[in-house]
PDB file of N, CA and C in Angstrom:
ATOM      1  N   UNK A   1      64.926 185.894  44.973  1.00  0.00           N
ATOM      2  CA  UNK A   1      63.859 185.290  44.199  1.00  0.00           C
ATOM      3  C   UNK A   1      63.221 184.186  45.031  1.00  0.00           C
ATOM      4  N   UNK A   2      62.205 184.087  45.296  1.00  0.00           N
ATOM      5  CA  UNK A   2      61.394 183.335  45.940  1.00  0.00           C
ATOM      6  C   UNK A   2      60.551 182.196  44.913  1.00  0.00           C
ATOM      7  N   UNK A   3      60.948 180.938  45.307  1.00  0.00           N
ATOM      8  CA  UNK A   3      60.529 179.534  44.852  1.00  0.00           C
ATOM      9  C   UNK A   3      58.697 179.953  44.612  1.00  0.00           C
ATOM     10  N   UNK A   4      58.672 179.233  43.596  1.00  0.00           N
ATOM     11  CA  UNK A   4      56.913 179.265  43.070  1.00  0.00           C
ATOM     12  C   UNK A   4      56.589 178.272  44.062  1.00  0.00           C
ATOM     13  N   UNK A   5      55.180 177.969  44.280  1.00  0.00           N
ATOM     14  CA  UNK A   5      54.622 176.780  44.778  1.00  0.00           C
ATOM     15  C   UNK A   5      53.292 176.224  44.005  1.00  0.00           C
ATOM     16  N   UNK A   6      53.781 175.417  43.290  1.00  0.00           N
ATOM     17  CA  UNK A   6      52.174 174.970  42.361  1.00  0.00           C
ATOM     18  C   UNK A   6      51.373 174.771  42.979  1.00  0.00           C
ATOM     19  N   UNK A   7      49.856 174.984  42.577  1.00  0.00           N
ATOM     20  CA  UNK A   7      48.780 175.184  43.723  1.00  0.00           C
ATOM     21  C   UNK A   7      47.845 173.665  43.450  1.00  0.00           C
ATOM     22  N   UNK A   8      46.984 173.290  44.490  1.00  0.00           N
ATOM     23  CA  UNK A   8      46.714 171.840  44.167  1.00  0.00           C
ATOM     24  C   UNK A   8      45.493 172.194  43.152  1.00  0.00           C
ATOM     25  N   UNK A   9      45.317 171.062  42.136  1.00  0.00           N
ATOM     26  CA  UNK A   9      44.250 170.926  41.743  1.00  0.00           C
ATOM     27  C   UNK A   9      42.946 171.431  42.361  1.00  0.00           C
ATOM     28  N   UNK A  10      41.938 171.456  41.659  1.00  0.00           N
ATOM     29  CA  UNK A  10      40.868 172.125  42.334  1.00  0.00           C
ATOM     30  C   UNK A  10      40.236 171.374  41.928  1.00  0.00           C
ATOM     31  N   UNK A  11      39.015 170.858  42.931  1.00  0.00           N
ATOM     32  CA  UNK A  11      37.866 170.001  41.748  1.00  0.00           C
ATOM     33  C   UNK A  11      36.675 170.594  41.303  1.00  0.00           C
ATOM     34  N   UNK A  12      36.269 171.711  42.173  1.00  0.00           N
ATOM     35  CA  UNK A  12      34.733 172.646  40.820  1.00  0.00           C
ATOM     36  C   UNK A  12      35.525 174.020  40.723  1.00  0.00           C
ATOM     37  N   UNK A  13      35.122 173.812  39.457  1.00  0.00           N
ATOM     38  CA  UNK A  13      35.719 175.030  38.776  1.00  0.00           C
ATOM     39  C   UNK A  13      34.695 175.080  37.668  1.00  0.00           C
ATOM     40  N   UNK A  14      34.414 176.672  36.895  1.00  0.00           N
ATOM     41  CA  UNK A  14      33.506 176.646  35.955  1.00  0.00           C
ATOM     42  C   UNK A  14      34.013 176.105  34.575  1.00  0.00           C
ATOM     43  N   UNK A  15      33.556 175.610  33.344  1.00  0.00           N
ATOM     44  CA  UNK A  15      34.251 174.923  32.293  1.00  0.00           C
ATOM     45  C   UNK A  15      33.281 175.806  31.514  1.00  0.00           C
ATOM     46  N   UNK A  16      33.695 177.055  31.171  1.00  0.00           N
ATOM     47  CA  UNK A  16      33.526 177.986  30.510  1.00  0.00           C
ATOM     48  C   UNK A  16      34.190 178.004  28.890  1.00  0.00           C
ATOM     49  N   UNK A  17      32.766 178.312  27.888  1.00  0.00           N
ATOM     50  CA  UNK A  17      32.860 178.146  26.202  1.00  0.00           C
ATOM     51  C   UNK A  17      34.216 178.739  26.077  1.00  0.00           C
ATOM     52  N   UNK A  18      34.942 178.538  25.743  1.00  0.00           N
ATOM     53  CA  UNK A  18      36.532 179.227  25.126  1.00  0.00           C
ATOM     54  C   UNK A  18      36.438 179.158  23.874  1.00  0.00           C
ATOM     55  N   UNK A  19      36.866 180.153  22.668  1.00  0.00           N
ATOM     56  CA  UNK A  19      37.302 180.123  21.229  1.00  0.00           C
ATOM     57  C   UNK A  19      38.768 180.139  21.427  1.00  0.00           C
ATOM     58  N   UNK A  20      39.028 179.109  20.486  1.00  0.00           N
ATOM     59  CA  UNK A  20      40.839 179.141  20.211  1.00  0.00           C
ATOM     60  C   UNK A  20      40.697 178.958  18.617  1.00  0.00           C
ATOM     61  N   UNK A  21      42.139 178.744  18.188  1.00  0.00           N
ATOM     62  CA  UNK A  21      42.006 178.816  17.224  1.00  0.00           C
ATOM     63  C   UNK A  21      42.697 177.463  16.494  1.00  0.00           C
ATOM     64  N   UNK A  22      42.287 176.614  15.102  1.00  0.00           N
ATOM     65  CA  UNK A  22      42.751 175.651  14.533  1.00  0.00           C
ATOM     66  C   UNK A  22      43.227 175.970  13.305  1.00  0.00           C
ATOM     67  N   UNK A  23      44.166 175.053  12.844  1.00  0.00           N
ATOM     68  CA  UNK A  23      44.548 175.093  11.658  1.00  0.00           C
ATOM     69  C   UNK A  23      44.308 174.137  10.318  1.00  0.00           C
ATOM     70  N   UNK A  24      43.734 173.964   9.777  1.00  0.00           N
ATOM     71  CA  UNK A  24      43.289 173.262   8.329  1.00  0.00           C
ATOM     72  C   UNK A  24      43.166 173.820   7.260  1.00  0.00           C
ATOM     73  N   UNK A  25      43.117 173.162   6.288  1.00  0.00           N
ATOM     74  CA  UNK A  25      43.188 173.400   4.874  1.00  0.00           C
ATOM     75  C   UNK A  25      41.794 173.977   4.671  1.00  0.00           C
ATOM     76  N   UNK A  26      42.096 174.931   3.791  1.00  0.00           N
ATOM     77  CA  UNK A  26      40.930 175.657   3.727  1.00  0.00           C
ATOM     78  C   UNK A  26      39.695 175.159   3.115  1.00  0.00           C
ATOM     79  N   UNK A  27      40.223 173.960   2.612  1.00  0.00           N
ATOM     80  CA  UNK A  27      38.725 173.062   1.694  1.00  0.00           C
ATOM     81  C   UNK A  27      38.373 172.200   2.964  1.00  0.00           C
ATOM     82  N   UNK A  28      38.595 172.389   4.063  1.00  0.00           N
ATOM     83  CA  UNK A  28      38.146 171.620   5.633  1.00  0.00           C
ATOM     84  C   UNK A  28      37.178 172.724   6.272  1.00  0.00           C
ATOM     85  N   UNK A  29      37.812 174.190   5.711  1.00  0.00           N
ATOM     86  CA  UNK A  29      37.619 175.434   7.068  1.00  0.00           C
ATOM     87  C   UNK A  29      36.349 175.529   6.374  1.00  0.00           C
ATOM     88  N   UNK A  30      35.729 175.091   4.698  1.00  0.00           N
ATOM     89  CA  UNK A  30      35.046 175.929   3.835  1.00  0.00           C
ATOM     90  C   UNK A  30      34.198 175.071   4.225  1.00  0.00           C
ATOM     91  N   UNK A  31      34.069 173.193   4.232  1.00  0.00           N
ATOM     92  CA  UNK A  31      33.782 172.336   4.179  1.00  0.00           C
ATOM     93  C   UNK A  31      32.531 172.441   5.700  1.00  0.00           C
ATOM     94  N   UNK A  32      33.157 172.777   6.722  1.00  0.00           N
ATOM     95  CA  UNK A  32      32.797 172.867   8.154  1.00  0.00           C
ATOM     96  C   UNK A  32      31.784 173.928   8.304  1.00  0.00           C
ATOM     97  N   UNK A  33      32.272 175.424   7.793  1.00  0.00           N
ATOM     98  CA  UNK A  33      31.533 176.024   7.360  1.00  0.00           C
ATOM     99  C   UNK A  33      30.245 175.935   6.721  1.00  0.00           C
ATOM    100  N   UNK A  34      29.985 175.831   5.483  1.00  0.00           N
ATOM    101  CA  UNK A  34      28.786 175.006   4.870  1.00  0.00           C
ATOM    102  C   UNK A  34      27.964 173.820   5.741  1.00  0.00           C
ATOM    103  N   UNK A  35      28.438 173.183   6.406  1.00  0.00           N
ATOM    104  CA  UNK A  35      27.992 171.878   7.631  1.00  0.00           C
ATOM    105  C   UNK A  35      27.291 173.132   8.586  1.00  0.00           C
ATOM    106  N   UNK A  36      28.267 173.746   8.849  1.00  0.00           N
ATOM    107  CA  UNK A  36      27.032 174.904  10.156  1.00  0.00           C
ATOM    108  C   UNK A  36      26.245 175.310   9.428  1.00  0.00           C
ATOM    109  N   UNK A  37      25.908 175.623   8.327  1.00  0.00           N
ATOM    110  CA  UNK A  37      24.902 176.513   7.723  1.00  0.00           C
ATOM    111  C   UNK A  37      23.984 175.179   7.791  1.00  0.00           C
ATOM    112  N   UNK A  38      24.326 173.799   7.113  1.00  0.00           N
ATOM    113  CA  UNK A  38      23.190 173.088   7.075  1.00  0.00           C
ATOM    114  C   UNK A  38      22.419 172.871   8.420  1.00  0.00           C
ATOM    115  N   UNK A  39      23.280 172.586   9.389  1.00  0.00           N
ATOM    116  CA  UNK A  39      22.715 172.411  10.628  1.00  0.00           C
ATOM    117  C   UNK A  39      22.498 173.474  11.861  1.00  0.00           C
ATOM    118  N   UNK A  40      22.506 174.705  10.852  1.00  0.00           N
ATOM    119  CA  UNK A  40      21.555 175.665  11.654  1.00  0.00           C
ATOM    120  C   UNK A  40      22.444 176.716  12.604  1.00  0.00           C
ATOM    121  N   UNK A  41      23.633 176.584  12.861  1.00  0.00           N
ATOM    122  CA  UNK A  41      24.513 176.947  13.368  1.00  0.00           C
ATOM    123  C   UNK A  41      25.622 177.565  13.183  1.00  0.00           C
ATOM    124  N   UNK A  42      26.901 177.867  13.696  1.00  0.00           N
ATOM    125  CA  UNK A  42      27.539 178.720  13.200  1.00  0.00           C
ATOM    126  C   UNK A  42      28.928 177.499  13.629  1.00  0.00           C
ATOM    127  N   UNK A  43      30.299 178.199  12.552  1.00  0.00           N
ATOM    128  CA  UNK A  43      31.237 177.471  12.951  1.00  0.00           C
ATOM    129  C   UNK A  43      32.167 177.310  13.916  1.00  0.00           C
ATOM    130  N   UNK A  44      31.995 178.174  14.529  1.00  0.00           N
ATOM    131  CA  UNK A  44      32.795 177.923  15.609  1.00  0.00           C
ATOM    132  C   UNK A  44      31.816 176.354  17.016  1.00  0.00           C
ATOM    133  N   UNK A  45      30.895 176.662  16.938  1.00  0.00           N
ATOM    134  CA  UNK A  45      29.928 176.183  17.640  1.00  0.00           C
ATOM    135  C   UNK A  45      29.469 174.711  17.347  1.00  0.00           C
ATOM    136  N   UNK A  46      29.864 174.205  15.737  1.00  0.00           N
ATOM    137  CA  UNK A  46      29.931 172.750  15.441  1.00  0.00           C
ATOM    138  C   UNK A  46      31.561 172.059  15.611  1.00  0.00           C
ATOM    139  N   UNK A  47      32.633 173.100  14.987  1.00  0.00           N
ATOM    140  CA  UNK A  47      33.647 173.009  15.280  1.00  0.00           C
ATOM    141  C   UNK A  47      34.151 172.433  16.759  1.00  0.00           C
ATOM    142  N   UNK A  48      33.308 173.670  17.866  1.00  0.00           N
ATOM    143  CA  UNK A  48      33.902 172.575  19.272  1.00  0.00           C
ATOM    144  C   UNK A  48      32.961 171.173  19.366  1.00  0.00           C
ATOM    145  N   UNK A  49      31.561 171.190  18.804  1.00  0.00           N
ATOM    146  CA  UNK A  49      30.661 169.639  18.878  1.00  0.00           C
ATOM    147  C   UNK A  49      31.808 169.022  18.459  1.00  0.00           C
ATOM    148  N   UNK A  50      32.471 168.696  17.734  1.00  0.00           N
ATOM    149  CA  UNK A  50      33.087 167.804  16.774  1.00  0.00           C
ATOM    150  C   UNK A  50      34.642 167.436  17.786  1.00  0.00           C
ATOM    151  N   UNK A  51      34.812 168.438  18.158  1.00  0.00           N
ATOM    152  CA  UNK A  51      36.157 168.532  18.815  1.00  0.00           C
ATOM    153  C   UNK A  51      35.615 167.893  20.334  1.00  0.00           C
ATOM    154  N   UNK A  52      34.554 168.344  20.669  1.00  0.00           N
ATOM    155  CA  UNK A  52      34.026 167.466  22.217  1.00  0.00           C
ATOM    156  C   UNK A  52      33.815 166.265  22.070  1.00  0.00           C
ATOM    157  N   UNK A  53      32.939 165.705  20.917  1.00  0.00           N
ATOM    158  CA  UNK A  53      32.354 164.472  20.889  1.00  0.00           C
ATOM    159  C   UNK A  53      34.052 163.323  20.371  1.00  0.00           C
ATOM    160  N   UNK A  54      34.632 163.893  20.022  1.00  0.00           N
ATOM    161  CA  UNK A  54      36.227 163.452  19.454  1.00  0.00           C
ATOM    162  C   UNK A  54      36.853 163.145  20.713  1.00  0.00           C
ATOM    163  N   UNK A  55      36.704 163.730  21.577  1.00  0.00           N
ATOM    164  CA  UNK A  55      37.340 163.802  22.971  1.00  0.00           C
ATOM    165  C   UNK A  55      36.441 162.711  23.924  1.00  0.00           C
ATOM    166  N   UNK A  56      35.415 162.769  23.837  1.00  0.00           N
ATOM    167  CA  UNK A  56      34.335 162.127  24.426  1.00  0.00           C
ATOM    168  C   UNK A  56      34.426 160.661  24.394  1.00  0.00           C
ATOM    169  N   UNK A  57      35.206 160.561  23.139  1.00  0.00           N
ATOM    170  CA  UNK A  57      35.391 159.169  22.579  1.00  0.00           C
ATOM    171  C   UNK A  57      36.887 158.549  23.152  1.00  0.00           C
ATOM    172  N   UNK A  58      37.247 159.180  23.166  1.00  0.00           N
ATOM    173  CA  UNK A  58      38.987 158.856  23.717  1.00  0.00           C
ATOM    174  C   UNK A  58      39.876 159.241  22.814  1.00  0.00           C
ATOM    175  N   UNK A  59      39.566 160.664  22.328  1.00  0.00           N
ATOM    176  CA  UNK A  59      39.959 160.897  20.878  1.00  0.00           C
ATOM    177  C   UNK A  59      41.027 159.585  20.364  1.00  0.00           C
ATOM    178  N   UNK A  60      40.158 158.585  19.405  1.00  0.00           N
ATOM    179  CA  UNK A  60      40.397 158.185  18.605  1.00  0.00           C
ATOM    180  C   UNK A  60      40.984 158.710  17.088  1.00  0.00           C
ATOM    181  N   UNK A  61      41.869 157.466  16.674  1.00  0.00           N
ATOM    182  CA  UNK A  61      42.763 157.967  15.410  1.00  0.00           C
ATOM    183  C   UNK A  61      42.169 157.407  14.220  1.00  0.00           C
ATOM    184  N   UNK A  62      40.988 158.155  14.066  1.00  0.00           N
ATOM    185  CA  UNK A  62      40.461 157.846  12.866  1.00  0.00           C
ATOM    186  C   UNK A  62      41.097 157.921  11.228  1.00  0.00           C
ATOM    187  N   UNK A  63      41.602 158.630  10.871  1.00  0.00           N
ATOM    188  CA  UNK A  63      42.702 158.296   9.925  1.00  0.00           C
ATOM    189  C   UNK A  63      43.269 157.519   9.420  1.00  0.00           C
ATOM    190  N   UNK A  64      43.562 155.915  10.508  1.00  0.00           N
ATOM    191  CA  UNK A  64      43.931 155.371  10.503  1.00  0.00           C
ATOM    192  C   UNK A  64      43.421 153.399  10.016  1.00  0.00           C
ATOM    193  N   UNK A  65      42.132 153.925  10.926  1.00  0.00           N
ATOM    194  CA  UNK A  65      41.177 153.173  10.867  1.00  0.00           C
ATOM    195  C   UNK A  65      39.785 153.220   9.995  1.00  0.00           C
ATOM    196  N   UNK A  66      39.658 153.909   9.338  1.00  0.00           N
ATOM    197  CA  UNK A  66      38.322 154.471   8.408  1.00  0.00           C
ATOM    198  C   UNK A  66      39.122 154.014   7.029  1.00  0.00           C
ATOM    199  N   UNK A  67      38.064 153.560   6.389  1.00  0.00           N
ATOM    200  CA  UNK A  67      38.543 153.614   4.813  1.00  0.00           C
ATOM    201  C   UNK A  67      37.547 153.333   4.016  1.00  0.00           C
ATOM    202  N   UNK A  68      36.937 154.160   3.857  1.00  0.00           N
ATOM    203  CA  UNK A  68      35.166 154.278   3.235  1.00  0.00           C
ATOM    204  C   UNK A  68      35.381 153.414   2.324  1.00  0.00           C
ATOM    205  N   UNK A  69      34.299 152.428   2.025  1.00  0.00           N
ATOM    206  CA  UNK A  69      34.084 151.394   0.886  1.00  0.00           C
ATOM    207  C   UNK A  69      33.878 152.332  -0.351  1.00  0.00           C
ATOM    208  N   UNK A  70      32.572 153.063   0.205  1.00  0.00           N
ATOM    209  CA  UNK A  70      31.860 153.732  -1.277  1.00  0.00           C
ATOM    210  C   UNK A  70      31.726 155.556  -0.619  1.00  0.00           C
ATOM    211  N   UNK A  71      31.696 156.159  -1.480  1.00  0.00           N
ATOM    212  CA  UNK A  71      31.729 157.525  -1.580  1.00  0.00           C
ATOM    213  C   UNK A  71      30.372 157.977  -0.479  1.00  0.00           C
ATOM    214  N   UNK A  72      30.686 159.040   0.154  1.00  0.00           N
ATOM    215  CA  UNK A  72      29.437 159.425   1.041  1.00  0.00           C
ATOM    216  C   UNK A  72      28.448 160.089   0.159  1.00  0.00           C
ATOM    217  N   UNK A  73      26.735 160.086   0.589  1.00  0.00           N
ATOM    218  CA  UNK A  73      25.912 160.233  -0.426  1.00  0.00           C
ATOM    219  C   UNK A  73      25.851 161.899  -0.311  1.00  0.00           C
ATOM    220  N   UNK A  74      25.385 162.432  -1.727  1.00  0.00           N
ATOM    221  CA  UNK A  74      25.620 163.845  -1.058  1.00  0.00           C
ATOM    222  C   UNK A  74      24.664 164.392  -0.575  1.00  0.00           C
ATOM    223  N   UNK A  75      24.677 165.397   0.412  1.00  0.00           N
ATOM    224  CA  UNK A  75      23.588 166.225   0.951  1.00  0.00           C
ATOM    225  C   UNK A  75      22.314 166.511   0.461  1.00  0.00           C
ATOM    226  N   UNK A  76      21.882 166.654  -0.327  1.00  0.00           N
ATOM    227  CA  UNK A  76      20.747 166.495  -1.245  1.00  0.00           C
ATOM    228  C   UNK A  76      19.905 165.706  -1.698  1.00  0.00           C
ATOM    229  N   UNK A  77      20.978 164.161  -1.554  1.00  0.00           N
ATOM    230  CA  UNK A  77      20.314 163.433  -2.090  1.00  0.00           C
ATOM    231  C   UNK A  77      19.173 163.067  -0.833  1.00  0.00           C
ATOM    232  N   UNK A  78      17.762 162.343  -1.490  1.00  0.00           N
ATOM    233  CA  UNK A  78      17.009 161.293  -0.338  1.00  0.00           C
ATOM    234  C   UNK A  78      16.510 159.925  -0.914  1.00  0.00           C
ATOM    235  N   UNK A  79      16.672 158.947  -0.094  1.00  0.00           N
ATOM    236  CA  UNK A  79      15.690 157.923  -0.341  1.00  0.00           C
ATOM    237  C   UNK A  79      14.725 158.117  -1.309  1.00  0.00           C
ATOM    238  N   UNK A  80      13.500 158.615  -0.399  1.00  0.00           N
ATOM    239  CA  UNK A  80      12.890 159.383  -1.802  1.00  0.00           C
ATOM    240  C   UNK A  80      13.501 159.175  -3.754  1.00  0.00           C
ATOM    241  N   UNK A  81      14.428 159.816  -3.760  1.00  0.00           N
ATOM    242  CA  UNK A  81      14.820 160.006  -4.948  1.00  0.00           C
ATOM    243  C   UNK A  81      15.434 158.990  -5.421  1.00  0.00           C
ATOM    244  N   UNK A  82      15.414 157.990  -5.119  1.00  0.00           N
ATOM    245  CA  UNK A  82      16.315 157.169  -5.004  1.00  0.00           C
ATOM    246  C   UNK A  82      15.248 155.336  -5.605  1.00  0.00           C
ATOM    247  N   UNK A  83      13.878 155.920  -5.010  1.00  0.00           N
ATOM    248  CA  UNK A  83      13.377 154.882  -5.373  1.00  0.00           C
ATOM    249  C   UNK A  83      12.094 154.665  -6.870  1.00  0.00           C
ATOM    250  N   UNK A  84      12.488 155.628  -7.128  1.00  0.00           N
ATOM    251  CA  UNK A  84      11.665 155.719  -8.619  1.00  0.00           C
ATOM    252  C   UNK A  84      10.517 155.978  -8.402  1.00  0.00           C
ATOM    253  N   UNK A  85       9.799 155.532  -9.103  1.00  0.00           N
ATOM    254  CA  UNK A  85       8.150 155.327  -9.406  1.00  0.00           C
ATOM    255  C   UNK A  85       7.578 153.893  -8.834  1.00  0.00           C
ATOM    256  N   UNK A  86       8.277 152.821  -8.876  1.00  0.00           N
ATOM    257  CA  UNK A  86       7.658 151.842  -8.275  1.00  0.00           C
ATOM    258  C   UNK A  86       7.941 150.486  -9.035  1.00  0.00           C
ATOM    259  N   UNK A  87       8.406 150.830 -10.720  1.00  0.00           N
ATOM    260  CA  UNK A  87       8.149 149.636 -11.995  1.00  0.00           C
ATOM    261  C   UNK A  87       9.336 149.388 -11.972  1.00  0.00           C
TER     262      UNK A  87
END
């Protein structure tokens, strides 16, 4: 049997789209879902935005640190609707 030899790092290499796969609760998978439809896209394709820009950041432990004051507004709503008639 002949010893492996790990090969050195390489520095260009292509960083080619990969699908893998995650695991969440399905009111996350449904949740994410519906988010691509609003923004035009499909889920796998916001799924890695979210997962890059997470990384981008130093994936931070948001969980930990977030604790919403007030409820997020929902999708529907606008300004607009929000400011009456004027009286």
């Amino acid at each position: 049997m002949t010893a492996s030899v790990i090969p050195p790092r390489r520095t260009n290499f292509e960083d080619k789209d990969r699908r893998f796969y995650v695991v969440a609760p399905s009111s996350v998978y449904l949740s994410l879902q519906e988010e691509a439809i609003r923004r035009g896209t499909d889920l796998w394709t916001l799924g890695g935005a979210v997962l890059t820009a997470w990384m981008d950041a130093g994936c931070p432990d948001f969980a930990s640190s977030v604790t919403p004051s007030s409820p997020a507004p929902s999708p529907s709503s606008s300004v607009a609707d929000d400011q009456g008639d004027g009286q």
